[in-house]
Structures are given as structure tokens and as C-alpha cells.
Protein backbone atom coordinates (compact mmCIF):
# COMPACT_ATOMS: atom_id res chain seq x y z
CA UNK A 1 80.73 111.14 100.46
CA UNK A 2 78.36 113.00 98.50
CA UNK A 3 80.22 113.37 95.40
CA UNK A 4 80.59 109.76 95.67
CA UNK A 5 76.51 109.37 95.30
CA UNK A 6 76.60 112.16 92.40
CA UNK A 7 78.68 109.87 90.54
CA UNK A 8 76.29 106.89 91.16
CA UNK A 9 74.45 107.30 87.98
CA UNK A 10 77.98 106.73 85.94
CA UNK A 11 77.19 103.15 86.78
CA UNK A 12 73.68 103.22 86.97
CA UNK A 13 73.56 104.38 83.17
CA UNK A 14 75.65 101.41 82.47
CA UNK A 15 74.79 98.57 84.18
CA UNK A 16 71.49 97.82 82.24
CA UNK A 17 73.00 98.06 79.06
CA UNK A 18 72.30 95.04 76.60
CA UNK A 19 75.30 92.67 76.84
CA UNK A 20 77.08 94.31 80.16
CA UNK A 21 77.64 91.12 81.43
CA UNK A 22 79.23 89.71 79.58
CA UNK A 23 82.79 89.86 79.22
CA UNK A 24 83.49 90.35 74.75
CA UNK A 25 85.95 87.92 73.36
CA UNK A 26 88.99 89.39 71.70
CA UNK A 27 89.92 91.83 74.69
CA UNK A 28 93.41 90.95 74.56
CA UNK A 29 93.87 91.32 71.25
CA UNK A 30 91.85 94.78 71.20
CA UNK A 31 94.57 95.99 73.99
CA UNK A 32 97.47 94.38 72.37
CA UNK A 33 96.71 96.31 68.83
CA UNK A 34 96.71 99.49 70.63
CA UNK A 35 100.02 99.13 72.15
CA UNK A 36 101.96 99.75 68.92
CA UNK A 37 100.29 103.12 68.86
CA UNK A 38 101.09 103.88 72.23
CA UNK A 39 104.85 103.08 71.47
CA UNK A 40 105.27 105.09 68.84
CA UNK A 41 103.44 108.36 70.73
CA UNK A 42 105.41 107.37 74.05
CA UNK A 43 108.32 107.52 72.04
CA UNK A 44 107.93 110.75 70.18
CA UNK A 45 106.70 112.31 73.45
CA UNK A 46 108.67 110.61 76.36
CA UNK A 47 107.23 112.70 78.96
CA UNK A 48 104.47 109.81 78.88
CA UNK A 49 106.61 107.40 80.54
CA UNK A 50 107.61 109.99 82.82
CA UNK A 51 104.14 110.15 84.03
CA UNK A 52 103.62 107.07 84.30
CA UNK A 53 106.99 106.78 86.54
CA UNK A 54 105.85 109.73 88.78
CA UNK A 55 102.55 107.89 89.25
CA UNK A 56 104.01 104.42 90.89
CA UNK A 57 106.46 106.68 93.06
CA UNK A 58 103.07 108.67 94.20
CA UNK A 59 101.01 105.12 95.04
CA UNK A 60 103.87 103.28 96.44
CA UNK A 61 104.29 106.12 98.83
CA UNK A 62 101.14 106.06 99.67
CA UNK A 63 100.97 102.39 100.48
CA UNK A 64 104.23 102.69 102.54
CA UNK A 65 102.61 105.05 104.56
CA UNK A 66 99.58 103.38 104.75
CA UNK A 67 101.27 100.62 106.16
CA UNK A 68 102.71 102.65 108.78
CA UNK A 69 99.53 102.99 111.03
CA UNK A 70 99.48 98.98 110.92
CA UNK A 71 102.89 99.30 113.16
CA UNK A 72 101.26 101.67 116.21
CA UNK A 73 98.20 99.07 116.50
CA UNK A 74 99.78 96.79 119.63
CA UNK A 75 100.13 93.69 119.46
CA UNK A 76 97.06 92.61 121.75
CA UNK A 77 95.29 94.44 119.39
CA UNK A 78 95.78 91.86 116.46
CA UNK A 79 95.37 89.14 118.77
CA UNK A 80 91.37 90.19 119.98
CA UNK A 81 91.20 90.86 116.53
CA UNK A 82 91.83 87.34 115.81
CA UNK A 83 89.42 85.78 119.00
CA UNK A 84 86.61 87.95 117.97
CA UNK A 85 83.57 88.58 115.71
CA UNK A 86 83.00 92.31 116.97
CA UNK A 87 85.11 95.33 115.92
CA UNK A 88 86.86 97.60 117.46
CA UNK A 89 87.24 101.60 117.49
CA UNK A 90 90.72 100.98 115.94
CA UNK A 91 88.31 99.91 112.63
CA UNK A 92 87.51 103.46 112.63
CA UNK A 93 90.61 105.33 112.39
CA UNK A 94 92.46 103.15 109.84
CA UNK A 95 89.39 103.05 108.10
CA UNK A 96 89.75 107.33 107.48
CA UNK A 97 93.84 106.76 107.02
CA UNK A 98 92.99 104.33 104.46
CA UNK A 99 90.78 107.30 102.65
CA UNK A 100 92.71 110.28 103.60
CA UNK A 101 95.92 107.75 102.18
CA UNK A 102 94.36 107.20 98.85
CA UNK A 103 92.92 110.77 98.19
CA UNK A 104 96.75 111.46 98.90
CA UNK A 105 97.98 109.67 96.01
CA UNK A 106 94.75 110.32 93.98
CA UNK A 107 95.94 114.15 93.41
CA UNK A 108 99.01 113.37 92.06
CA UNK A 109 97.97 110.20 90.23
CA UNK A 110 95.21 112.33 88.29
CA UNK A 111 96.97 115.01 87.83
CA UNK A 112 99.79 112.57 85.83
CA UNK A 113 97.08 110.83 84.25
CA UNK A 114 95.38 114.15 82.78
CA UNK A 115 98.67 115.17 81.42
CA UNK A 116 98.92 111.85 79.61
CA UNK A 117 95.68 112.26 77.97
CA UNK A 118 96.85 115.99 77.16
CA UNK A 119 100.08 115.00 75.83
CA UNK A 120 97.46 112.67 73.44
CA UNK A 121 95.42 115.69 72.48
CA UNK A 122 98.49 118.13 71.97
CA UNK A 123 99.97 115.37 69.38
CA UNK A 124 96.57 114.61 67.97
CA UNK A 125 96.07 118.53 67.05
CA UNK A 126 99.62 118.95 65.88
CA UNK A 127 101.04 120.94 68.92
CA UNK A 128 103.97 120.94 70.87
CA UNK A 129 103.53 118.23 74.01
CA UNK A 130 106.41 119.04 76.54
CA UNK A 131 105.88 118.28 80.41
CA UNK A 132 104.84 122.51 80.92
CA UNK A 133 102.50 122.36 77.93
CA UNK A 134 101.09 118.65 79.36
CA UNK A 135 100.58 120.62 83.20
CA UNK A 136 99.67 123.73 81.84
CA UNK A 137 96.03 121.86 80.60
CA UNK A 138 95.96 119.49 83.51
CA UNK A 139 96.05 121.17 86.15
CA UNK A 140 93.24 124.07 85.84
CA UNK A 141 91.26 120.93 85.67
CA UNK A 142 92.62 119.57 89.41
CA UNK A 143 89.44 119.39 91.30
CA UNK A 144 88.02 117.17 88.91
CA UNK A 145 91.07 115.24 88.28
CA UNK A 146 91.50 114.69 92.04
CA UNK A 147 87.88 114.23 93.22
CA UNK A 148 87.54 111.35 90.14
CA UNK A 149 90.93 109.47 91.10
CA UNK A 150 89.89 109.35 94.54
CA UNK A 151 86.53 108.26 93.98
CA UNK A 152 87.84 105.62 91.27
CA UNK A 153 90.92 104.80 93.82
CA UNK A 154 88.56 104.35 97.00
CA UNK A 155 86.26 101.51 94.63
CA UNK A 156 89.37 100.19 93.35
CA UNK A 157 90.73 99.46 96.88
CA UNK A 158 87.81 98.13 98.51
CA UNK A 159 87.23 96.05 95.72
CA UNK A 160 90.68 94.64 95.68
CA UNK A 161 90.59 93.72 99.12
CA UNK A 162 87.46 92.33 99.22
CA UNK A 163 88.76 89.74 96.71
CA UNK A 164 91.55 88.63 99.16
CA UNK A 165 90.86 85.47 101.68
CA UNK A 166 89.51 86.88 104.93
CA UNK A 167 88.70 85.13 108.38
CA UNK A 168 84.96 84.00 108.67
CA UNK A 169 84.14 85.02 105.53
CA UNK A 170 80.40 84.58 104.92
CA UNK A 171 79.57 86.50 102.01
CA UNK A 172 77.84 84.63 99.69
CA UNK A 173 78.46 84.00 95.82
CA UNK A 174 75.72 85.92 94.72
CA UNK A 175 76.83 88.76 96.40
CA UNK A 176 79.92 88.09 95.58
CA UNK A 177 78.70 87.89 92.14
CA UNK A 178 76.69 91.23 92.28
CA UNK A 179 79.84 93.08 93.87
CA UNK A 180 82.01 92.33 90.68
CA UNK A 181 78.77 93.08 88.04
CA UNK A 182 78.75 96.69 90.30
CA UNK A 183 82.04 96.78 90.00
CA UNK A 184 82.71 96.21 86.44
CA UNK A 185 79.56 98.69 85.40
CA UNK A 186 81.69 101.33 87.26
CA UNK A 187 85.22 101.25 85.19
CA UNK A 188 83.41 100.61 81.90
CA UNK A 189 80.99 103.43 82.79
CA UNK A 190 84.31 105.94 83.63
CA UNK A 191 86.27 104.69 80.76
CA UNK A 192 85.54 108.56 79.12
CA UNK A 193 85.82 110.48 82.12
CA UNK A 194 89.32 111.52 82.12
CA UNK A 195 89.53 112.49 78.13
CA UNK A 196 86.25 114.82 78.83
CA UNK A 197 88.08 116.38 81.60
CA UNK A 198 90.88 117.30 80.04
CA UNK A 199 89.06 118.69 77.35
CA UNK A 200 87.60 120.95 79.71
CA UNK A 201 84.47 120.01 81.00
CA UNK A 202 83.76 119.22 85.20
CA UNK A 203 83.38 116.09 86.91
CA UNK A 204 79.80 115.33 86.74
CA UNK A 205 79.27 116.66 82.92
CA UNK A 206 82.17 114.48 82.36
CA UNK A 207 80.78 111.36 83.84
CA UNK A 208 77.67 112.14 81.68
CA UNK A 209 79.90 112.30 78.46
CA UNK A 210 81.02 108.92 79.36
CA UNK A 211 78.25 107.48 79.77
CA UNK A 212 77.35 108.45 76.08
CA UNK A 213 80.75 107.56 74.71
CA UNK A 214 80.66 104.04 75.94
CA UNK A 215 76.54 104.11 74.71
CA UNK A 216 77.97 104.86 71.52
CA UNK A 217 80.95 103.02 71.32
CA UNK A 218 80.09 99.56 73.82
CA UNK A 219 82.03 96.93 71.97
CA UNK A 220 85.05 98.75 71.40
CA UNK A 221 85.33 99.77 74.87
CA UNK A 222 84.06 96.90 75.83
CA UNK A 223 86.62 94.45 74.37
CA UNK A 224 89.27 97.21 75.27
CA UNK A 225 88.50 97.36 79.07
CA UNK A 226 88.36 93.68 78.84
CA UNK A 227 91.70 93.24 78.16
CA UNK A 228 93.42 95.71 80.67
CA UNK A 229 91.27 94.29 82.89
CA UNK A 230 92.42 90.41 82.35
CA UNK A 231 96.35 91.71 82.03
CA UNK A 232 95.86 93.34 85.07
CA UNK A 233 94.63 90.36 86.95
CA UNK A 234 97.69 88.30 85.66
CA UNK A 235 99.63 90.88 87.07
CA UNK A 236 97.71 91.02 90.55
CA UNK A 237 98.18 87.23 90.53
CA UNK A 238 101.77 87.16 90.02
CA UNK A 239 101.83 89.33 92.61
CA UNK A 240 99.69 87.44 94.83
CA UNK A 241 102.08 84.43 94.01
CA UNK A 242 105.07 86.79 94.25
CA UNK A 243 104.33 87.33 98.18
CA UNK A 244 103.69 83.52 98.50
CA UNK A 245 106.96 82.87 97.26
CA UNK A 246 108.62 85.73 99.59
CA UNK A 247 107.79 84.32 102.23
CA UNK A 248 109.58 81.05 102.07
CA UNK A 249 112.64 83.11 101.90
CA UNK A 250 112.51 85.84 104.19
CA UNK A 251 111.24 84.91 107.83
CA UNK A 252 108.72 87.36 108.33
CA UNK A 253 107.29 85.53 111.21
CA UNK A 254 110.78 83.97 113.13
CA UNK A 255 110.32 80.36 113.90
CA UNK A 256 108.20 79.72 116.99
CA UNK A 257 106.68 83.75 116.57
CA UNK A 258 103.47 84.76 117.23
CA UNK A 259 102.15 85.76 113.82
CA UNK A 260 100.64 88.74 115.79
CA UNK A 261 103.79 90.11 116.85
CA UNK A 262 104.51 90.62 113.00
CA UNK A 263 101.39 92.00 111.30
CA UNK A 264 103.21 95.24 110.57
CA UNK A 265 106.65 93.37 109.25
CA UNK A 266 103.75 91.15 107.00
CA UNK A 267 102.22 94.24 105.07
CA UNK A 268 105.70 96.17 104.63
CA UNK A 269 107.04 92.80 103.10
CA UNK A 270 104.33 92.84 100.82
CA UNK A 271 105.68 96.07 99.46
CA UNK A 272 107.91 94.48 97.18
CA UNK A 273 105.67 92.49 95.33
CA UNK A 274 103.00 94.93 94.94
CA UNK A 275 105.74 98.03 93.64
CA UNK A 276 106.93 95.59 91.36
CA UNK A 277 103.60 94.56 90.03
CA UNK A 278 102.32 98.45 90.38
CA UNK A 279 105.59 98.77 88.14
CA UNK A 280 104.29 96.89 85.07
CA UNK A 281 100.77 97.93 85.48
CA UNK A 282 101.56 101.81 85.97
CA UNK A 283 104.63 101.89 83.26
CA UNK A 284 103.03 99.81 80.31
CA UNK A 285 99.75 98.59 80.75
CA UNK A 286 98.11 101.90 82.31
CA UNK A 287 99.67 104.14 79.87
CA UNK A 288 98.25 102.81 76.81
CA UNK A 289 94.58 101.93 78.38
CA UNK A 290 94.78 106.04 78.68
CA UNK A 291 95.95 106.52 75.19
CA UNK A 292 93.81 104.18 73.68
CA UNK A 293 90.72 105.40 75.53
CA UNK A 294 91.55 109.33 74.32
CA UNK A 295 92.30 108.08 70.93
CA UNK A 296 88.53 106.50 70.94
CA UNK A 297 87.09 109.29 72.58
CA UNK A 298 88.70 112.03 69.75
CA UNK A 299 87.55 110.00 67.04
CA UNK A 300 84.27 109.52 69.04
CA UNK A 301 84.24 113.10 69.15
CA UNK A 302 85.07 113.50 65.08
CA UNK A 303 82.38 111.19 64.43
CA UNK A 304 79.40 113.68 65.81
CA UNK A 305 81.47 116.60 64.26
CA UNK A 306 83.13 117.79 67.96
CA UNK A 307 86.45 118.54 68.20
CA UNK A 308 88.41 119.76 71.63
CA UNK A 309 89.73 123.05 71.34
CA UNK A 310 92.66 123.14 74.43
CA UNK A 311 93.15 126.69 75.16
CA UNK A 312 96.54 128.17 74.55
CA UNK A 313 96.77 130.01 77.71
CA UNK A 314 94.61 128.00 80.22
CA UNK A 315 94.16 129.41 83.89
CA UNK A 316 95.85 128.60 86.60
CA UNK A 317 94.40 126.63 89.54
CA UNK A 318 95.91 127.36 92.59
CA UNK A 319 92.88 125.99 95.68
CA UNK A 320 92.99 122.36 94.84
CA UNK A 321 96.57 122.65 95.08
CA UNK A 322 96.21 124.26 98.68
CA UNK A 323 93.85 121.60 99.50
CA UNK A 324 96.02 119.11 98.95
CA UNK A 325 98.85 121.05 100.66
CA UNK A 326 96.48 120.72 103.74
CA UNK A 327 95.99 117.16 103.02
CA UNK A 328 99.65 116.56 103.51
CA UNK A 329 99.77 118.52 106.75
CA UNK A 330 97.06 117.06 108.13
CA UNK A 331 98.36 113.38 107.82
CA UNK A 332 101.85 114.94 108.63
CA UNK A 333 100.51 115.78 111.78
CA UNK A 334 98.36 112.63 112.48
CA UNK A 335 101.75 110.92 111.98
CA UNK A 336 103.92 113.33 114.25
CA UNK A 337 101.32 113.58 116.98
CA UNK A 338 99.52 110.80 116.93
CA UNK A 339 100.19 110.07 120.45
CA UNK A 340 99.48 113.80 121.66
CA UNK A 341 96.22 113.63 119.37
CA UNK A 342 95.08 109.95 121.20
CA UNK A 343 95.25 108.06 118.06
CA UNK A 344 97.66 105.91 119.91
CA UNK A 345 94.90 104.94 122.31
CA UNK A 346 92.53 104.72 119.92
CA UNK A 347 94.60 101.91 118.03
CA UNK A 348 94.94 100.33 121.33
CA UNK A 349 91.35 99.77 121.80
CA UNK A 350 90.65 95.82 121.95
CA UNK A 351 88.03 93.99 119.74
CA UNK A 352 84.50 93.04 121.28
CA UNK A 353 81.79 91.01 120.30
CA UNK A 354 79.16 93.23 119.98
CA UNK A 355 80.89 96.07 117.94
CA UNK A 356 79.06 96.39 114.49
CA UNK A 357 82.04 95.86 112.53
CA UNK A 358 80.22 94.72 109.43
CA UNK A 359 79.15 98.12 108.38
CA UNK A 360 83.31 99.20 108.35
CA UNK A 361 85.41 98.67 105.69
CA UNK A 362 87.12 95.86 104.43
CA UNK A 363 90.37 97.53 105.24
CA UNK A 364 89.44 96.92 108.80
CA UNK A 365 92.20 95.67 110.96
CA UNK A 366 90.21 92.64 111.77
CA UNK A 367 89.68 91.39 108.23
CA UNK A 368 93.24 92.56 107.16
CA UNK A 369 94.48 90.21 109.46
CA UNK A 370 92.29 87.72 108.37
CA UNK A 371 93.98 88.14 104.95
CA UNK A 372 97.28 88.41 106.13
């Protein structure tokens, strides 16, 4: 959590800028002239799209087993979840299997995402980009990689679900309002993270050299952001519409059901729209937002007379790959022995009034199943 307040300032340097918010015209057509040059690179080095294949496997995983803690909460549970106001102690551990389930996919999504913006700098400098060369920069920078995905995942999430319809929602439109301006300061503001951390700087330095780059460089990243942004949402709508349309073909909730008898069956449905629509975002769209971005951020570089000199034999890190190895075994073991470790119990826990369930998450079992 405190890395999470370091990295405050990333947004904080941007959200006063002149102009910030507005959203530029032209977005679309600022990402669409990119994508011929991300083509041509992701066809000279197809390890790109392998990346960017790796990285849906990695989140879809992650969401599958994310959804698997939704299955041991009973089905009283949903129902006082439904009747009541309050929260429950079950708000608290899916609220930390939420986290822990996004940092999971974070390492592997960041590491991916570094090599793409390596296999950019390799090509740019006129060196060999294989899938070694492309790890071989990315992953002495893993701790940064990591902590930034996770960081960037954890907003990303909480703002996605915060958009969806919940029960008793009273939030109003100003803060509504103020939670997308906070929102949007924060991926314009990280739009040169990733670039400066492949090119070998850490996680905070790097969040100052964004905040420069985009300084330097608003409208263009600007308009650019802009239109990843508004693909993205067409995407997350078809999706959206994708479940809608699921559901008047597969029963999820038999005729006669009780909708909380099928919470679980609900969320692992949804599955197939959102890998499909992660598909298009993570295999075109994603890919050349990343290029583009490093391709503004070298000439950005070129322009104050910089250049990014990638070492040819770059260190090995080996402790943020234990860490994650100890990541895996600790929600291995949450999964095994969740009964032994009382998470069972925990899950069973019904909802009460006076629970202060508005300081929790919006991944909260209560408000999922208000958007469910």
C-alpha cells in the first residue's frame, strides 16, 4: 500500500495540466496511424504477438481463479447480501484474493509487456530481438515491472467495476465525475513508465520520467491515449452486450431458480465474453498502444539528445522471481486448505446492517451481486 501512495504524484503531476480534461479530437485516427507501424515491427519480430498471447492466457487465468472463491461463499451468503445494507467479513477476504489475484497476473503481464517495449528498442538500435534477447532486458527490471502492473491492474479493476450497475447505488455524478478525471490523470500520467523501465531506470524515477514525457509531449499522447481508450470501451461494451446476449441462450439461472443459488455459475459464464474481448484488446489493440508509446518516448528521448543504451549482458534477477514463486504457493495453499485455514467460515459469515462496508472494495460480494 505504500508504493501505491509513492506513485500518487504520477497523477498528481498530471491532473492540473492545461487541457487534461478534455478528451483531444482525432484520437482514433492518432491510434489508427500507428497501427501500420506496429504491423510491420510485429511482423518482422513475431515474438510480439507472442507476448501479447502469453499475456491474455496469464489474465484469463487469473480471472478463472478469481472466480473460484465466488463458488465457496454459500448460498445464504448471497442472499443477506441481497437483504442488507451492512457488510460482511466475507468482504474482507475476497477483497485480498481479488489483490493477491491481480498481483498474480501483474508479474507475468509486465514482464510480457517489458519485453514488447524491448523487442521495440532492440529493432530501433539495429539489434537482434528474439524472445531470450526480449527476457534477457526485461526481466533484471522485474520488481519494477511487477510492482507497476499491479499498481496499474489494482486501479484498472476497481475502476472497471465501479462503472458496472450495482444495488443501492448512491454515488453521485460528481463523484462519479471526479472518479473518471482521477482516473484518466493516472493512465495518461503512466503512459512513459514502462519504456523508462526498460531502459533501465526504477519504478519511481520512471514515473518521474513520465511525467516529463507526457509534459513534453501532451497532445500526442494525449490524442494517442484517447483513442485506445475509446477502442477499448467499444470493446468492453461489446462485451458487456456479449454477456447480455449469453444469457438468453444458456440458462444460467434454471427456470423458477433462485438467482442466489447461481452467483458462481453467473461470473464463470461471464468468462467467455470477457476472454474474448481480453482477446482483441490484449492481441491488437494493447500491442501497438506499447509500441507506439516507446516509439514516442525514443524519439522523445532523441529530441533532448538521450539515447537508451540496453546493456549487452544485463544481470540476472532472480528475488522477484522467488517472490512471485511464493505468491503462487501462497494462493495454492489458500485454495487447497481453505477449509483447514477457516476461510470457509469466513465466507460463510452473513451480512449485517451495521458492518462498514462502504470503506471495502467494490469487488465486495455485496456489490458484485448487485452487478450480477
Amino acid at each position: 500500500m505504500r508504493l501505491f501512495r509513492q506513485m500518487e504524484f504520477v497523477r498528481d503531476g498530471i491532473k492540473d495540466l492545461p487541457g487534461i480534461e478534455k478528451k483531444p479530437a482525432g484520437g482514433l485516427a492518432a491510434f489508427g496511424a500507428r497501427v501500420g507501424y506496429a504491423l510491420s515491427l510485429g511482423l518482422k519480430e513475431k515474438e510480439i504477438f507472442v507476448f501479447g498471447l502469453l499475456q491474455w492466457a496469464a489474465i484469463g487465468l487469473a480471472y478463472l481463479l478469481w472466480v473460484q472463491m465466488l463458488g465457496w461463499i454459500p448460498e445464504e451468503v448471497w442472499r443477506s447480501a441481497a437483504d442488507s445494507n451492512g457488510g460482511s467479513v466475507a468482504d474482507l477476504v475476497l477483497l485480498a484474493w481479488s489483490f493477491f489475484c491481480v498481483g498474480l497476473a501483474a508479474f507475468p503481464v509486465g514482464i510480457l509487456t517489458g519485453c514488447m517495449g524491448a523487442a521495440h528498442l532492440l529493432h530501433r538500435q539495429g539489434r537482434e530481438s528474439t524472445v531470450a534477447a526480449c527476457l534477457r532486458l526485461a526481466l533484471p527490471q522485474s520488481w519494477a515491472l511487477w510492482s507497476f502492473h499491479w499498481i496499474d491492474g489494482w486501479i484498472t479493476v476497481n475502476q472497471i467495476v465501479e462503472r458496472l450497475p450495482k444495488k443501492n447505488d448512491t454515488t453521485r455524478p460528481q463523484q462519479r465525475a471526479l472518479s473518471e478525471a482521477l482516473y484518466h490523470a493516472w493512465k495518461l500520467g503512466v503512459v512513459g513508465v514502462l519504456p523508462s523501465i526498460v531502459a533501465d531506470n526504477g519504478l519511481v524515477q520512471s514515473g518521474k520520467n513520465s511525467v516529463g514525457f507526457v509534459r513534453d509531449n501532451f497532445l500526442e499522447v494525449a490524442t494517442l491515449r484517447a483513442g485506445y481508450s475509446a477502442l477499448c470501451w467499444i470493446v468492453g461494451v461489446g462485451a458487456y452486450l456479449g454477456m447480455i446476449l449469453l444469457l438468453t441462450v444458456v440458462e444460467v439461472v434454471p427456470p423458477g431458480g433462485d438467482v442466489h443459488a447461481h452467483v458462481y455459475t453467473f461470473y464463470l459464464w461471464a468468462a467467455v465474453p470477457i476472454v474474448v474481448s481480453l482477446a482483441v484488446v490484449m492481441l491488437l489493440l494493447r500491442p501497438v498502444f506499447v509500441l507506439a508509446v516507446c516509439d514516442l518516448y525514443s524519439d522523445h528521448l532523441e529530441a533532448k539528445g538521450e539515447r537508451v543504451d540496453l546493456p549487452e549482458n544485463p544481470p540476472r534477477s532472480v528475488s522477484a522471481v522467488v517472490a512471485f514463486g511464493c505468491l503462487c504457493l501462497l494462493l495454492a495453499v489458500a485454495y487447497l486448505y481453505r477449509g483447514e485455514l477457516g476461510l470457509t467460515d469466513m465466507l460463510s459469515t452473513p451480512y449485517a446492517q451495521d458492518y462498514p462496508s462502504e470503506r471495502l472494495s467494490p469487488l465486495a460480494p455485496g456489490r458484485l451481486h448487485g452487478s450480477a
